[in-house]
C-alpha atoms as a PDB file:
ATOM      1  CA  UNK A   1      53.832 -96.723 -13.324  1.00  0.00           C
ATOM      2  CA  UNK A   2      51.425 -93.520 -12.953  1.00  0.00           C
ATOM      3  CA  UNK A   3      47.998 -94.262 -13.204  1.00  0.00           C
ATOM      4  CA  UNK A   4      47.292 -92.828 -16.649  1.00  0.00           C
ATOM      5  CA  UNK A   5      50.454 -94.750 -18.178  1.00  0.00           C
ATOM      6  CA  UNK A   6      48.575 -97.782 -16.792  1.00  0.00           C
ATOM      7  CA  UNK A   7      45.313 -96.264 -18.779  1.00  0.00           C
ATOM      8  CA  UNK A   8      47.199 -96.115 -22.000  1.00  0.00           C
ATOM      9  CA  UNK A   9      48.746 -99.495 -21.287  1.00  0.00           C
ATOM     10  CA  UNK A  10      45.077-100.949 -21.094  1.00  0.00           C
ATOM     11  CA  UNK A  11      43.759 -98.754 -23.740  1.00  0.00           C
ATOM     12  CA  UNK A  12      46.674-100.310 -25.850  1.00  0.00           C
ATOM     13  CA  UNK A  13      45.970-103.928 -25.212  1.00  0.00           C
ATOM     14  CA  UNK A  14      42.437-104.143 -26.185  1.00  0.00           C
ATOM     15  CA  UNK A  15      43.579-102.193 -29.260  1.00  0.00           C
ATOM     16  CA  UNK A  16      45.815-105.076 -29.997  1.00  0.00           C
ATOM     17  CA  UNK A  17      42.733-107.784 -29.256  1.00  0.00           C
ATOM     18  CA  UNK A  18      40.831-105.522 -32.010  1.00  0.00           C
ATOM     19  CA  UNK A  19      43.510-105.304 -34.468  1.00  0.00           C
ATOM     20  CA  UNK A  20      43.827-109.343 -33.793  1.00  0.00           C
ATOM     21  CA  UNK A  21      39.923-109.612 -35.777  1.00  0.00           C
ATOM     22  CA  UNK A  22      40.686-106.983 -38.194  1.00  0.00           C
ATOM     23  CA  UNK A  23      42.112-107.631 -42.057  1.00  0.00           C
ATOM     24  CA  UNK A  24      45.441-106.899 -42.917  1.00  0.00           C
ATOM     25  CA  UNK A  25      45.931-103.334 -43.411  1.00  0.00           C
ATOM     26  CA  UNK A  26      43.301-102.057 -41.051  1.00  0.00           C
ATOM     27  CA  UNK A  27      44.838-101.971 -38.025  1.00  0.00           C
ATOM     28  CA  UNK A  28      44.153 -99.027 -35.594  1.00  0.00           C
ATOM     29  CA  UNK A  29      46.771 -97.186 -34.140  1.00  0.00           C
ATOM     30  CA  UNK A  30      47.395 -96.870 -31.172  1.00  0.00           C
ATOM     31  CA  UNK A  31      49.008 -93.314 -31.221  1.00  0.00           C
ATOM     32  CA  UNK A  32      47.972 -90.513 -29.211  1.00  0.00           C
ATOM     33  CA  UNK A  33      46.463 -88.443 -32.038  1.00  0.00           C
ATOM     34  CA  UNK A  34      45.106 -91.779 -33.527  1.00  0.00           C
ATOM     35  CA  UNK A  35      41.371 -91.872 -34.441  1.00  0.00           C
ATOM     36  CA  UNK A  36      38.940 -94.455 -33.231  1.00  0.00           C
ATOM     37  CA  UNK A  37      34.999 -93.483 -33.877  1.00  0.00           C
ATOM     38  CA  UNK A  38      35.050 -90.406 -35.352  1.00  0.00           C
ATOM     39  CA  UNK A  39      32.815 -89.638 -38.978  1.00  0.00           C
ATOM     40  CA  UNK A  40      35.092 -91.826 -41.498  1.00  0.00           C
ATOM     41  CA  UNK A  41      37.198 -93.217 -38.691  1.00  0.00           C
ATOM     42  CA  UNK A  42      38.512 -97.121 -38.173  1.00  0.00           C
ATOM     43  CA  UNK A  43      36.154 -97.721 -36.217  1.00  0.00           C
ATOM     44  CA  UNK A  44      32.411 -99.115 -36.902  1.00  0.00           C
ATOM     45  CA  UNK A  45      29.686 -99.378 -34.016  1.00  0.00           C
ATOM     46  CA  UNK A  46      30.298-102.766 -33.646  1.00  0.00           C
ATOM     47  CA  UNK A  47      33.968-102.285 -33.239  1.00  0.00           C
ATOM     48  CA  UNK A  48      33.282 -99.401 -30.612  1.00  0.00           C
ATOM     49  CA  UNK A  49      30.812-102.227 -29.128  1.00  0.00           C
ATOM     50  CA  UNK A  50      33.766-104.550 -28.343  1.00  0.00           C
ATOM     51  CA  UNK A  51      36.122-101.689 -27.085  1.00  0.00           C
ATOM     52  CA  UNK A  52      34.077-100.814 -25.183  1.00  0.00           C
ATOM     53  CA  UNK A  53      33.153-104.140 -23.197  1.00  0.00           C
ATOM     54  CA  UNK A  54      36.755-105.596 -23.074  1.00  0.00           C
ATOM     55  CA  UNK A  55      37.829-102.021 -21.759  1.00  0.00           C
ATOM     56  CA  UNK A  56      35.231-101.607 -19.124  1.00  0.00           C
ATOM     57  CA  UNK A  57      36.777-105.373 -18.374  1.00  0.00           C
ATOM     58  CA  UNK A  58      39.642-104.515 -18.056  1.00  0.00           C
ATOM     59  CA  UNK A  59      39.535-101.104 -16.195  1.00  0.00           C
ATOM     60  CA  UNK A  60      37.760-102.949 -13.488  1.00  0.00           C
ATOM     61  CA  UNK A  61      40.127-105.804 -13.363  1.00  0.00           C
ATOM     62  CA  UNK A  62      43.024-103.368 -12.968  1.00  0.00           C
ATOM     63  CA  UNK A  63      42.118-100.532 -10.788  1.00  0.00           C
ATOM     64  CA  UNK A  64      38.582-102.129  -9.433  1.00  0.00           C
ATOM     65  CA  UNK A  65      36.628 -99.376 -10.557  1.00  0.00           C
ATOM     66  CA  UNK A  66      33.806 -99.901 -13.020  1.00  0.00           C
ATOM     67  CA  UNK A  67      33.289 -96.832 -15.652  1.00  0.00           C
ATOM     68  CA  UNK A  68      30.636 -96.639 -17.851  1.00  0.00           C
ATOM     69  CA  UNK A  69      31.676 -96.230 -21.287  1.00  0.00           C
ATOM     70  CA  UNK A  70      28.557 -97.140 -23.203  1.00  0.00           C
ATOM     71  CA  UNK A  71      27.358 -94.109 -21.734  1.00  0.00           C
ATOM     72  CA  UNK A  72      25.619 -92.894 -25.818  1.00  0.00           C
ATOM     73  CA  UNK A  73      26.000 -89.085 -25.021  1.00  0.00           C
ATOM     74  CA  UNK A  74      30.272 -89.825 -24.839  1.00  0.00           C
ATOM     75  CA  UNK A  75      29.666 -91.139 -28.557  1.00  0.00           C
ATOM     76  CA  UNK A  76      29.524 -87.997 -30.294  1.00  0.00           C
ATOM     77  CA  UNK A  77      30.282 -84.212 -30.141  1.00  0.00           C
ATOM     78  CA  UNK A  78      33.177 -82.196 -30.070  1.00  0.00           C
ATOM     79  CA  UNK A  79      34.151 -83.534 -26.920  1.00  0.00           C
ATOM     80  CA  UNK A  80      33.862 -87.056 -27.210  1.00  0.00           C
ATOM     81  CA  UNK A  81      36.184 -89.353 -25.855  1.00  0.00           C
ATOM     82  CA  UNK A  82      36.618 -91.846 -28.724  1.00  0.00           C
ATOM     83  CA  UNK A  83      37.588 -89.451 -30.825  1.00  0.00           C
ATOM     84  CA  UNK A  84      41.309 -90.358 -30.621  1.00  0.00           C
ATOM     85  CA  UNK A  85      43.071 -92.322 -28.679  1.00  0.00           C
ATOM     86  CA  UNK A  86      44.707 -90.295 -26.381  1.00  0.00           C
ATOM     87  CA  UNK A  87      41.217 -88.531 -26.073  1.00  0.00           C
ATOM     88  CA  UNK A  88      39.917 -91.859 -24.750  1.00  0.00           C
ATOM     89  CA  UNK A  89      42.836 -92.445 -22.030  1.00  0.00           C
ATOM     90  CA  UNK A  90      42.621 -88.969 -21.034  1.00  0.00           C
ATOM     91  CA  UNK A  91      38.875 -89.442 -20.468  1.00  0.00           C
ATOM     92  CA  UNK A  92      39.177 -92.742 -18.405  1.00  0.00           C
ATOM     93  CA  UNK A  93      42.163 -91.469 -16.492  1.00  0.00           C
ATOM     94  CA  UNK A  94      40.033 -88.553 -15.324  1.00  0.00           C
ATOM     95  CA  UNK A  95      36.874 -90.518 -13.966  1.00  0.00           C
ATOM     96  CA  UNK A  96      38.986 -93.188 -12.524  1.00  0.00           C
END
């Protein structure tokens, strides 16, 4: 498995572990083009709190690299990474 299908694989997961404390009909997607923190996204900051620390977890775990995703200048702009899902992967799979 190539190192960004391993990303997505994570990225997936902790999606999963979010959608597990969410009510039924709110689950996030975990498609490409699927929106995470975005203005009138799924996503709340306390949502992108717990992404956040289970994916740093995780990312370390797998590839024993620690990223910084709490980093607040990647939560907003154009180019943020939590934008979308595939935004996110793409982002982690490039610092990694």
């Amino acid at each position: 498995m190539q190192r960004r299908e391993k990303v997505a694989a994570l990225v997936g997961a902790v999606i999963d572990e979010l959608n597990l404390q969410r009510g039924l009909g709110e689950a996030l997607s975990k498609a490409a083009d699927a929106p995470l923190f975005t203005q009138g996204g799924p996503l709340d900051s306390l949502g992108l709190v717990n992404l956040i620390a289970d994916l740093e977890g995780r990312v370390e775990a797998e590839f024993g690299a620690w990223v910084n995703l709490a980093d607040e200048t990647l939560f907003t702009g154009a180019g943020s990474p939590f934008q979308s899902v595939g935004r996110l992967v793409d982002y982690i799979d490039g610092i990694l």
